[in-house]
C-alpha atoms as a PDB file:
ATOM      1  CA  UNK A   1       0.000   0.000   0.000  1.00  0.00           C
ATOM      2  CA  UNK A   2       1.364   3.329  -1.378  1.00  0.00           C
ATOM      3  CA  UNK A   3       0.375   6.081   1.248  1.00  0.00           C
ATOM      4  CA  UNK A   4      -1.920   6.442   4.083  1.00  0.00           C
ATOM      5  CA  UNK A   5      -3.918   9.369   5.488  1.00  0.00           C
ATOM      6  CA  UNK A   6      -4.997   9.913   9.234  1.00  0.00           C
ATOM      7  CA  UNK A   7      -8.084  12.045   9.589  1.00  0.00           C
ATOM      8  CA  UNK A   8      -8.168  12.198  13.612  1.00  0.00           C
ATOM      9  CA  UNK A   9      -5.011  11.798  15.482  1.00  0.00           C
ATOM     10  CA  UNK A  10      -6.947  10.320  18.836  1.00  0.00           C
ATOM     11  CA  UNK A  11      -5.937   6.981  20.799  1.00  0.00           C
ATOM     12  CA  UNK A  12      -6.776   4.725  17.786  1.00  0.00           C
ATOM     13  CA  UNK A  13      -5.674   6.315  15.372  1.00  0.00           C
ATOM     14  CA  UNK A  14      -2.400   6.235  16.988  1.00  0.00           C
ATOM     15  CA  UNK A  15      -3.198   2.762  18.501  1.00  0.00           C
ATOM     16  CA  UNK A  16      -3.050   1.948  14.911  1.00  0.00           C
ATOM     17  CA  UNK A  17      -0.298   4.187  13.291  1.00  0.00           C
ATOM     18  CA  UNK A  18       1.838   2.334  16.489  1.00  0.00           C
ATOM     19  CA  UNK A  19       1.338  -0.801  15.539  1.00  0.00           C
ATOM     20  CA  UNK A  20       1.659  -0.659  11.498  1.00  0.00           C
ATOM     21  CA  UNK A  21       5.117   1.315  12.505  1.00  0.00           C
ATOM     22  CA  UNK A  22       5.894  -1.567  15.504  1.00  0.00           C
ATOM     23  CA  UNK A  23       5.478  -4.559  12.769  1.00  0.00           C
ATOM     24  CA  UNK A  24       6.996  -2.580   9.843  1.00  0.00           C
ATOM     25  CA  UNK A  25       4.072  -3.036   7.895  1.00  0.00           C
ATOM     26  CA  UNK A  26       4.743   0.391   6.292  1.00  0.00           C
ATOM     27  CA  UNK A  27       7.212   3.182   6.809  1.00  0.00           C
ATOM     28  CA  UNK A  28       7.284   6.222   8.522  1.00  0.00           C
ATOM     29  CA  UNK A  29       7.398   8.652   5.614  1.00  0.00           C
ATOM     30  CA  UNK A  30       4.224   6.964   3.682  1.00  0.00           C
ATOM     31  CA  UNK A  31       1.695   7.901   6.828  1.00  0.00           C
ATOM     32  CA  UNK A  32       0.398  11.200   7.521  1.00  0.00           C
ATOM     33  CA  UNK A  33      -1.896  12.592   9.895  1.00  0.00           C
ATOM     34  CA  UNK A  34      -3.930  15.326  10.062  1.00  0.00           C
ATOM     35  CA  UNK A  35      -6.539  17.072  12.746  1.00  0.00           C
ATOM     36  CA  UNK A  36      -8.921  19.330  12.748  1.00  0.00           C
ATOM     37  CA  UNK A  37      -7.362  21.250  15.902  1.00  0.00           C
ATOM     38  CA  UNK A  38      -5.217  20.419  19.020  1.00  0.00           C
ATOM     39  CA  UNK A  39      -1.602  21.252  17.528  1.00  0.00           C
ATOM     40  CA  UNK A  40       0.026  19.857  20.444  1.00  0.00           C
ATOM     41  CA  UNK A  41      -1.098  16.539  20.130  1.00  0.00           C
ATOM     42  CA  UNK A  42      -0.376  16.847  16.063  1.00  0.00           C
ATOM     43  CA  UNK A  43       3.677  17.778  17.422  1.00  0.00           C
ATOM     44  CA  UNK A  44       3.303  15.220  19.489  1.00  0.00           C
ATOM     45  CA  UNK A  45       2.400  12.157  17.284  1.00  0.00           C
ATOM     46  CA  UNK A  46       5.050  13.806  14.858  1.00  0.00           C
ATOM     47  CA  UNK A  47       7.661  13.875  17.150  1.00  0.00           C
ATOM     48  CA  UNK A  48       6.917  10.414  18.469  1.00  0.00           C
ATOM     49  CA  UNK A  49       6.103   8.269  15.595  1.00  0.00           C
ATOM     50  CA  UNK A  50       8.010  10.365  12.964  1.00  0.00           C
ATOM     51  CA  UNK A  51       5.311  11.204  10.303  1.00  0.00           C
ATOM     52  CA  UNK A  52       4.551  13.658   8.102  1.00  0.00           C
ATOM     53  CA  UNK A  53       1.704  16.205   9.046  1.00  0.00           C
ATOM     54  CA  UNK A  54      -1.095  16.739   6.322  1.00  0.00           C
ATOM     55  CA  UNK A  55      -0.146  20.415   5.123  1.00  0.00           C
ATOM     56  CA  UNK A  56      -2.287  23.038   4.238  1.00  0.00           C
ATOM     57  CA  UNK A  57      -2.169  22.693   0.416  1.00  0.00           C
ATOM     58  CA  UNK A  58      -3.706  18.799   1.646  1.00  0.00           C
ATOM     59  CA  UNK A  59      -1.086  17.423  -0.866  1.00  0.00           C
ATOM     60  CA  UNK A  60      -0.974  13.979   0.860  1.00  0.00           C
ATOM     61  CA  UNK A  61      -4.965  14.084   0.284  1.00  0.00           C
ATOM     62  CA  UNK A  62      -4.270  14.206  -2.898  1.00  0.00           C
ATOM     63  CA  UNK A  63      -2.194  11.798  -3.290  1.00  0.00           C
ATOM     64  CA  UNK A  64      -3.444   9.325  -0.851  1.00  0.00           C
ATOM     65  CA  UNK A  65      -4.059   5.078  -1.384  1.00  0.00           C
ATOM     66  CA  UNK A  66      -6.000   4.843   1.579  1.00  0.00           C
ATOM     67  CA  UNK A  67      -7.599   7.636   4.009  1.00  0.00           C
ATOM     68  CA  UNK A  68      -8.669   6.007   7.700  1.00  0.00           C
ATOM     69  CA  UNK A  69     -11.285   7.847   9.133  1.00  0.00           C
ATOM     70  CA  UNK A  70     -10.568   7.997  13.239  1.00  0.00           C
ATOM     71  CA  UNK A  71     -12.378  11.107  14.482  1.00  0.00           C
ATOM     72  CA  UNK A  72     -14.822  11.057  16.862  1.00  0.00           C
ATOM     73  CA  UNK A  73     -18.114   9.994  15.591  1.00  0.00           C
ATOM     74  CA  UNK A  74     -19.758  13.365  15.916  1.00  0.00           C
ATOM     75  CA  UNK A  75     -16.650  14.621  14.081  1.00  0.00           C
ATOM     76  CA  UNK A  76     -17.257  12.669  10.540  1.00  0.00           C
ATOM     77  CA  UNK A  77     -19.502  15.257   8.811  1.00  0.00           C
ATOM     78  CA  UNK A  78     -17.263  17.974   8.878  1.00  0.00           C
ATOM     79  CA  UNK A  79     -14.307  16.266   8.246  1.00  0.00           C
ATOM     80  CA  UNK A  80     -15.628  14.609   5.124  1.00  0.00           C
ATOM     81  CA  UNK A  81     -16.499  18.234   4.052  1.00  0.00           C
ATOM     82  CA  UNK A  82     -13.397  19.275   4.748  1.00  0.00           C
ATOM     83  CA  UNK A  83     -11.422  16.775   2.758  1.00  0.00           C
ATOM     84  CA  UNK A  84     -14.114  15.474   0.228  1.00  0.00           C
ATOM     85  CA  UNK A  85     -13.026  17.867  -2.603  1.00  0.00           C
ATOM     86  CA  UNK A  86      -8.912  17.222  -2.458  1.00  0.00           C
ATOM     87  CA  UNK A  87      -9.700  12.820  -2.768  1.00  0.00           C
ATOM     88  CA  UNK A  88      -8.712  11.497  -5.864  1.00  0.00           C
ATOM     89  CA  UNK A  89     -11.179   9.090  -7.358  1.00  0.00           C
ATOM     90  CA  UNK A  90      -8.848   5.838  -6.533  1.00  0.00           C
ATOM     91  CA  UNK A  91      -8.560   6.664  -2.967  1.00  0.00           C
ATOM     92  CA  UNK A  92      -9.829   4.039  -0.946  1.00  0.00           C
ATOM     93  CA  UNK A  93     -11.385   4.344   2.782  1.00  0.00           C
ATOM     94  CA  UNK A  94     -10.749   2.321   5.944  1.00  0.00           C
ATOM     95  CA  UNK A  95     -13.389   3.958   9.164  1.00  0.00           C
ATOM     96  CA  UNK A  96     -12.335   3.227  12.346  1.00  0.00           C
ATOM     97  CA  UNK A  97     -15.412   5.569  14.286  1.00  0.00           C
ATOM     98  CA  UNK A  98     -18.024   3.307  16.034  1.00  0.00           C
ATOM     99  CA  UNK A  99     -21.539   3.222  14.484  1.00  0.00           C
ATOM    100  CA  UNK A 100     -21.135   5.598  11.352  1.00  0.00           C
ATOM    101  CA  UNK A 101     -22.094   3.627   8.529  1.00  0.00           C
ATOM    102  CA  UNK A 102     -20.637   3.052   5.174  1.00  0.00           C
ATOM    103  CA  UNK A 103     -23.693   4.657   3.328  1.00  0.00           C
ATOM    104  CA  UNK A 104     -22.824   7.557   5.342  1.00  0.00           C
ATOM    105  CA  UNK A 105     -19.146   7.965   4.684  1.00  0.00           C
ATOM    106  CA  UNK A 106     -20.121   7.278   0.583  1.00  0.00           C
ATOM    107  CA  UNK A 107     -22.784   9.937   0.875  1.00  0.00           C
ATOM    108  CA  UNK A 108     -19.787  12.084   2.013  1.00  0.00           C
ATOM    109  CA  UNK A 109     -16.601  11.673   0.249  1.00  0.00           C
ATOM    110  CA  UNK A 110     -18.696   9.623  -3.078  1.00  0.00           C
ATOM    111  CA  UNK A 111     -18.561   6.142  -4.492  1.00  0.00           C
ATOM    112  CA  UNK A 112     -15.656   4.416  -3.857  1.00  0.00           C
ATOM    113  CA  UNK A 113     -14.045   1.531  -2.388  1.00  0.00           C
ATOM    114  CA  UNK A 114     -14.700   1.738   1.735  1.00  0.00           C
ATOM    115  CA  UNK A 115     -14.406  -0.250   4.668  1.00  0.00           C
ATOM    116  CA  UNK A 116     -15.607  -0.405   8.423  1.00  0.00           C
ATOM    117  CA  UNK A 117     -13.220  -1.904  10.919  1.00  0.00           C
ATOM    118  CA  UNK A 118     -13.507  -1.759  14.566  1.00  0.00           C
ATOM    119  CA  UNK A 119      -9.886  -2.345  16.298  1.00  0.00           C
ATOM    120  CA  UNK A 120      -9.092  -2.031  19.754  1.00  0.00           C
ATOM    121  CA  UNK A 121      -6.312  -0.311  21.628  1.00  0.00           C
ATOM    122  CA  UNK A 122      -4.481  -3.013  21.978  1.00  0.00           C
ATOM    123  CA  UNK A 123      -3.439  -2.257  18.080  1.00  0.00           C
ATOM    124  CA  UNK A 124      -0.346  -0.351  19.983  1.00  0.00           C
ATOM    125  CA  UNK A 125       1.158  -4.018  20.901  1.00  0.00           C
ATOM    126  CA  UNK A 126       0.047  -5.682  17.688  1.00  0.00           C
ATOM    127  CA  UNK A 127      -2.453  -7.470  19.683  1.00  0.00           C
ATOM    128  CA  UNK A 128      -5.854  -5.850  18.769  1.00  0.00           C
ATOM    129  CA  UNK A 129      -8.953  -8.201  18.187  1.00  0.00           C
ATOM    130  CA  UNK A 130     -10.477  -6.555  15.225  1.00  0.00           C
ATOM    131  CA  UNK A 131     -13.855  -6.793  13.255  1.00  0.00           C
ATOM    132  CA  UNK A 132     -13.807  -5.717   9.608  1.00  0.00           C
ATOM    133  CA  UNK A 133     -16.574  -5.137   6.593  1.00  0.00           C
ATOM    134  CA  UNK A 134     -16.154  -4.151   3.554  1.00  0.00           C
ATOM    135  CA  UNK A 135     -18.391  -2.439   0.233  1.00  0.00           C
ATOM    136  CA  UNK A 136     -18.833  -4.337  -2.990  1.00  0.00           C
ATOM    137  CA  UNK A 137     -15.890  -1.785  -4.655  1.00  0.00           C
ATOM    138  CA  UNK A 138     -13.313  -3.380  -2.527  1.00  0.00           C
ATOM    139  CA  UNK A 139     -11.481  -5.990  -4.955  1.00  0.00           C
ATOM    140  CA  UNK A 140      -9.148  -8.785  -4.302  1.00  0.00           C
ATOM    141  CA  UNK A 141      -6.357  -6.947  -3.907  1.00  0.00           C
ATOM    142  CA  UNK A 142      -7.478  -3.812  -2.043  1.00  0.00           C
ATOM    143  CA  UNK A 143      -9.401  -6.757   0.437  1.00  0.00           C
ATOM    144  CA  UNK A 144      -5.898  -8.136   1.432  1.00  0.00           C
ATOM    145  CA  UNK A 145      -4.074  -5.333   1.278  1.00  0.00           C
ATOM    146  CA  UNK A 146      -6.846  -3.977   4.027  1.00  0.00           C
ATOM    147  CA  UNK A 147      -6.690  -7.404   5.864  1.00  0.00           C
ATOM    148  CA  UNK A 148      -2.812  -7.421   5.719  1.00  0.00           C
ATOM    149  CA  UNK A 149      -2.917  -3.971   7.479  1.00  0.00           C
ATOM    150  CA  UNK A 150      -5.239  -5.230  10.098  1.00  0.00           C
ATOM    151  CA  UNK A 151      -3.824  -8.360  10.675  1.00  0.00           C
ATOM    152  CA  UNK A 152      -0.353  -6.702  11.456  1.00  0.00           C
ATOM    153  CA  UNK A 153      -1.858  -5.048  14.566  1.00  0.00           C
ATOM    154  CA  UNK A 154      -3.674  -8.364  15.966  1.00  0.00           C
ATOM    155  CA  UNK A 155      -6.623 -11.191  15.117  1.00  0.00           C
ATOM    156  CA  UNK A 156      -9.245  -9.733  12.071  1.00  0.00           C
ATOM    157  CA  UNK A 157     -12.430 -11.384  11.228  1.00  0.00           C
ATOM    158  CA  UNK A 158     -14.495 -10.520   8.382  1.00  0.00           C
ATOM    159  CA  UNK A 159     -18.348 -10.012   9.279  1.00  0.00           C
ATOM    160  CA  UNK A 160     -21.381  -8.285   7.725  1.00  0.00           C
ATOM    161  CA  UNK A 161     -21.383  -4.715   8.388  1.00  0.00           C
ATOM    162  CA  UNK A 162     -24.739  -4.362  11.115  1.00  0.00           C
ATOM    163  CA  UNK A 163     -22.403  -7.040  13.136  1.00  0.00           C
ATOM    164  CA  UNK A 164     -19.851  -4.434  13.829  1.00  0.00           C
ATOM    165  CA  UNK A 165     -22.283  -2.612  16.325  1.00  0.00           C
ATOM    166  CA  UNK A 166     -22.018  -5.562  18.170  1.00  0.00           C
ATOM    167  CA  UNK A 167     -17.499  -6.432  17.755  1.00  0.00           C
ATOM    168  CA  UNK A 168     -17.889  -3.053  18.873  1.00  0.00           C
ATOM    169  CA  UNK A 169     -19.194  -3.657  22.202  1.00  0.00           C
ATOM    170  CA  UNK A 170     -17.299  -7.044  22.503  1.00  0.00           C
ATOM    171  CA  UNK A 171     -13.689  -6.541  21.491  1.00  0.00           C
ATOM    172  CA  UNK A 172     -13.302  -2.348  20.819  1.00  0.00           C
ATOM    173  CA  UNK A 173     -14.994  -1.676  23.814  1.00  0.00           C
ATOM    174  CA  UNK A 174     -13.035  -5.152  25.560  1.00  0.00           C
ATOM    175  CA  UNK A 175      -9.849  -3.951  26.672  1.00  0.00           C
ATOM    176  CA  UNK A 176     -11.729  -1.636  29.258  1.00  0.00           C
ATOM    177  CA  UNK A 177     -14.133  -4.132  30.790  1.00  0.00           C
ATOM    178  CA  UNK A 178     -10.791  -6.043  31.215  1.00  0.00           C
ATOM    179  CA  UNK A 179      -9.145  -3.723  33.100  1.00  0.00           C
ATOM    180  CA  UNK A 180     -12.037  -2.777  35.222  1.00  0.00           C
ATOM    181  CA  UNK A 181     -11.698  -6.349  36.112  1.00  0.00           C
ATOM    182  CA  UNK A 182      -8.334  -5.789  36.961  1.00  0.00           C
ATOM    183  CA  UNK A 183      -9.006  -3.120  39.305  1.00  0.00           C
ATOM    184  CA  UNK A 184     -11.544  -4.716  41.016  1.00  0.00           C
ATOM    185  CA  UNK A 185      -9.381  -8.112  41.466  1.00  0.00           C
ATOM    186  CA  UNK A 186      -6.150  -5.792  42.449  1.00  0.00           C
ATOM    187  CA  UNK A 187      -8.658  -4.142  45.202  1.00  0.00           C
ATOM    188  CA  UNK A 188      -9.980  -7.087  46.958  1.00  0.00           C
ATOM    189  CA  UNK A 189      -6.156  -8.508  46.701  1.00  0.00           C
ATOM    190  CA  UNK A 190      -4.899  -5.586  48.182  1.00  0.00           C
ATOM    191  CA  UNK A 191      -7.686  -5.251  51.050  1.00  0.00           C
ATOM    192  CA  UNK A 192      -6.666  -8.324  52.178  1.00  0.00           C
ATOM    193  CA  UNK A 193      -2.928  -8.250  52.464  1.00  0.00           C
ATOM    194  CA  UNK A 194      -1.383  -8.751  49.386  1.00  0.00           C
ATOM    195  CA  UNK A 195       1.243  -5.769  47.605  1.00  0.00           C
ATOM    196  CA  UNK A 196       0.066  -3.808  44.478  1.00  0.00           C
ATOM    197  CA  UNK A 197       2.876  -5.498  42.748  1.00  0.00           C
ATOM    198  CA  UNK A 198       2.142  -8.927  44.111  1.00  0.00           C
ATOM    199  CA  UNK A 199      -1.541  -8.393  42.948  1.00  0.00           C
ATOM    200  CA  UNK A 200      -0.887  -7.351  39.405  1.00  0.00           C
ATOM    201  CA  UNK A 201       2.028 -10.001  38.757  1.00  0.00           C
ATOM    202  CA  UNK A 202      -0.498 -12.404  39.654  1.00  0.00           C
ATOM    203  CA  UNK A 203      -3.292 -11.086  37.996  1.00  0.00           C
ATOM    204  CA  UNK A 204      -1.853 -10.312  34.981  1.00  0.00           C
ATOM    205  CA  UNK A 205       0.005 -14.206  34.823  1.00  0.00           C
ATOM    206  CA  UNK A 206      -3.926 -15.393  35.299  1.00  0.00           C
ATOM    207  CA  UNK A 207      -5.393 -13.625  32.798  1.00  0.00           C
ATOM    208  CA  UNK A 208      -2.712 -14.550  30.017  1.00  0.00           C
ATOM    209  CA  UNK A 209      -2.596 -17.878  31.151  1.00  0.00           C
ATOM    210  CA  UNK A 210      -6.268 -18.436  31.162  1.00  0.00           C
ATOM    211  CA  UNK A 211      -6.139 -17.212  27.682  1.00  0.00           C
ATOM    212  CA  UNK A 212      -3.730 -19.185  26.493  1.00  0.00           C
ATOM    213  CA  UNK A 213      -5.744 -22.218  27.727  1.00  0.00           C
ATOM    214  CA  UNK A 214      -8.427 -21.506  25.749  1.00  0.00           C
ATOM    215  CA  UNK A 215      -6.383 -20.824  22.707  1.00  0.00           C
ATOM    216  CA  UNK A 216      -3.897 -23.738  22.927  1.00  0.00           C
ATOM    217  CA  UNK A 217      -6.345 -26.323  24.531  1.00  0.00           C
ATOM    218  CA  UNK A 218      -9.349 -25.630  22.044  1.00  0.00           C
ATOM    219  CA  UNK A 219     -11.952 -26.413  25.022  1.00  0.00           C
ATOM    220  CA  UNK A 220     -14.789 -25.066  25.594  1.00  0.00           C
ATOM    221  CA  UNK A 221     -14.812 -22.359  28.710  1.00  0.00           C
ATOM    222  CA  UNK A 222     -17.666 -24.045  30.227  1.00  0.00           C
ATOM    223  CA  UNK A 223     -15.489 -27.098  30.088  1.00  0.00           C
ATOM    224  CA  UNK A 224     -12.207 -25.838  31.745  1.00  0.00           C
ATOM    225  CA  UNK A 225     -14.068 -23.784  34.666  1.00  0.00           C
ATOM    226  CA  UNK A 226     -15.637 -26.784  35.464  1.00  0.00           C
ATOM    227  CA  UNK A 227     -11.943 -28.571  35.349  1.00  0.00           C
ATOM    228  CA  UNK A 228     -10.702 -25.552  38.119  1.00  0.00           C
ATOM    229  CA  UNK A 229     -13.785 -26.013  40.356  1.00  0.00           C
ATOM    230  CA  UNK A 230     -13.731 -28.861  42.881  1.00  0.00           C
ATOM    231  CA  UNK A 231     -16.982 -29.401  44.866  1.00  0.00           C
ATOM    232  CA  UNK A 232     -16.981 -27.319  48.276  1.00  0.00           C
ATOM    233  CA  UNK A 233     -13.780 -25.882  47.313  1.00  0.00           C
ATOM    234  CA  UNK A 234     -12.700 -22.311  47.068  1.00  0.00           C
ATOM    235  CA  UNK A 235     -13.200 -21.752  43.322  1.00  0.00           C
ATOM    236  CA  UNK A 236     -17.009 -22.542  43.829  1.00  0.00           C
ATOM    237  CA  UNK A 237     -17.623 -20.245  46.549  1.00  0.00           C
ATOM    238  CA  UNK A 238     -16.048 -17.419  44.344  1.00  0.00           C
ATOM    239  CA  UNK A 239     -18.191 -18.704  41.348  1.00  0.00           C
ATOM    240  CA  UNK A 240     -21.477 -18.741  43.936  1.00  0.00           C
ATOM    241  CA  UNK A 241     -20.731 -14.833  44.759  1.00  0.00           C
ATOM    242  CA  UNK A 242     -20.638 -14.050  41.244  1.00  0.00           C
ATOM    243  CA  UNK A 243     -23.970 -16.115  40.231  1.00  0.00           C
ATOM    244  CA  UNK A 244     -25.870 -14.541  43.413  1.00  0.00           C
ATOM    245  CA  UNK A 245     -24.949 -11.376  41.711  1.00  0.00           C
ATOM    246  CA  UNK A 246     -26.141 -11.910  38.638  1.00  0.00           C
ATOM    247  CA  UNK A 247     -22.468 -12.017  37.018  1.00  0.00           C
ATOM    248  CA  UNK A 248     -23.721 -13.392  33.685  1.00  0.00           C
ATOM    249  CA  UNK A 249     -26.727 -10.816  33.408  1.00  0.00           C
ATOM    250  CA  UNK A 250     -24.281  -8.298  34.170  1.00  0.00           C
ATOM    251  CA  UNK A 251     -22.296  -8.993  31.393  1.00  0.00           C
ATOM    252  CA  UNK A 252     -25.228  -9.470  28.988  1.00  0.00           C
ATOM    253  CA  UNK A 253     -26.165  -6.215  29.516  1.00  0.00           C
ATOM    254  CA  UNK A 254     -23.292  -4.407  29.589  1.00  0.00           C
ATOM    255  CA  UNK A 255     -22.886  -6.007  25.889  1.00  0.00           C
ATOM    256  CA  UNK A 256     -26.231  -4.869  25.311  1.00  0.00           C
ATOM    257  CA  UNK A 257     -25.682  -1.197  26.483  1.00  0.00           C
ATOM    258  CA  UNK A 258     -22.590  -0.696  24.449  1.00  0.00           C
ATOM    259  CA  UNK A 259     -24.159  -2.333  20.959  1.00  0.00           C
ATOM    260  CA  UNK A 260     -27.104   0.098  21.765  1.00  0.00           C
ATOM    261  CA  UNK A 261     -25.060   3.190  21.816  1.00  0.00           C
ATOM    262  CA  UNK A 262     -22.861   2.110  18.818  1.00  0.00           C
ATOM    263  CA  UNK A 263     -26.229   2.466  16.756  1.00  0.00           C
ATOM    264  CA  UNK A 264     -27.136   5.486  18.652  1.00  0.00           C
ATOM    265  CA  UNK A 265     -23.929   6.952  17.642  1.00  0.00           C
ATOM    266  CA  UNK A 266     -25.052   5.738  13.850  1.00  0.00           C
ATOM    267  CA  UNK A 267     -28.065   6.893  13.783  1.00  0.00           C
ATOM    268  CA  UNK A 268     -26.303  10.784  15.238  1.00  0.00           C
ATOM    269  CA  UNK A 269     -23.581  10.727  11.811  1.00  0.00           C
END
């Protein structure tokens, strides 16, 4: 892929720009970013990543392969207007803002090849878990060149574009519903004796190798939690707190809450 264009220079867009720099997927000089304020953080991304700012004359616009969409959802209109009238007709479009739809980034910057992903923050470490649809304009090549981009930042599944609302609340919303986790774990650890560095070690060796379990084993989850849990031992107590409050309703509807405002968000654009 020739070059790329940032428009938004938030926490994915650099989660991303981090990891296609991190795996050498593509060079410094071929990625620029612009914004439509904040020069701080623009000096900032500059200075830290070593790409090229989007200048005034929007030459790199010009000239871009692919332009990925990052701003915040409320953001879109205007910066389609803004940049709509410097495309060229080949440019292609990757969207990385929650809920705004394809029809409404082709009713912005025209027909043309576009697709939706939803990456998490985790891009930064190559490890994102990523969602992706594309438009009928997208060909073979353009397709892999998209899913070689994604791919170098973590896991990427294809799916149809209304299922995005919902890898949206599952895996780009994840990361945080994680590390509330975390907190509350490191908390109760911490109430009860045990050093903030003790805690997180711990924690952190738990979660990665519970993961790894389920990657490496191919079980079913349902399978090894009922491996770890002994009757009357301490893993079913924990497990009994958790039902008695509703742990699995919890969940369901915090899954429901976050689709809900991805379409919300949508439905604003």
């Amino acid at each position: 892929m020739g070059t790329i264009v940032f428009v938004g220079a938030g926490s994915m867009a650099e989660a991303i720009i981090a990891g296609i720099l991190n795996n050498e997927v593509m060079q410094a000089k071929d990625v620029y970013l612009m914004n439509k304020s904040d020069d701080e953080r623009l000096s900032f991304m500059q200075k830290t990543y070593g790409i090229s700012l989007v200048c005034q004359e929007r030459i790199a616009l010009r000239e871009a392969d692919l332009i990925v969409l990052a701003t915040k959802p409320k953001d879109i209109k205007e910066a389609m207007r803004d940049i709509t009238r410097f495309l060229n007709d080949d440019a292609a479009v990757l969207s990385v803002i929650a809920g705004v739809s394809m029809e409404t980034i082709e009713k912005g910057l025209g027909k043309r090849p576009i697709a939706r992903s939803m990456p998490n923050t985790s891009a930064t470490i190559g490890k994102s878990a990523s969602g992706v649809s594309m438009n009928d304009l997208v060909d073979s090549t353009l397709r892999k060149q998209i899913l070689d981009l994604l791919s170098s930042i973590g896991v990427v599944k294809e799916v149809q574009e209304d299922e995005l609302h919902t890898v949206t609340a599952l895996s780009g919303s994840g990361p945080a519903y994680i590390y509330f986790m975390v907190e509350a774990l490191e908390e109760a650890a911490i109430a009860r004796g045990l050093s903030n560095d003790v805690a997180r070690e711990l924690i952190i060796q738990t979660f990665e190798g519970a993961a790894a379990m389920l990657r490496q084993t191919g079980e079913e989850p349902e399978l090894l939690r009922k491996n770890v849990t002994s009757p009357g031992g301490t893993t079913e107590a924990g497990l009994k707190a958790l039902e008695s409050r509703l742990f699995k309703e919890t969940i369901q509807e915090c899954i429901n809450s976050a689709e809900r405002r991805s379409r919300e968000l949508g439905a604003l654009s």
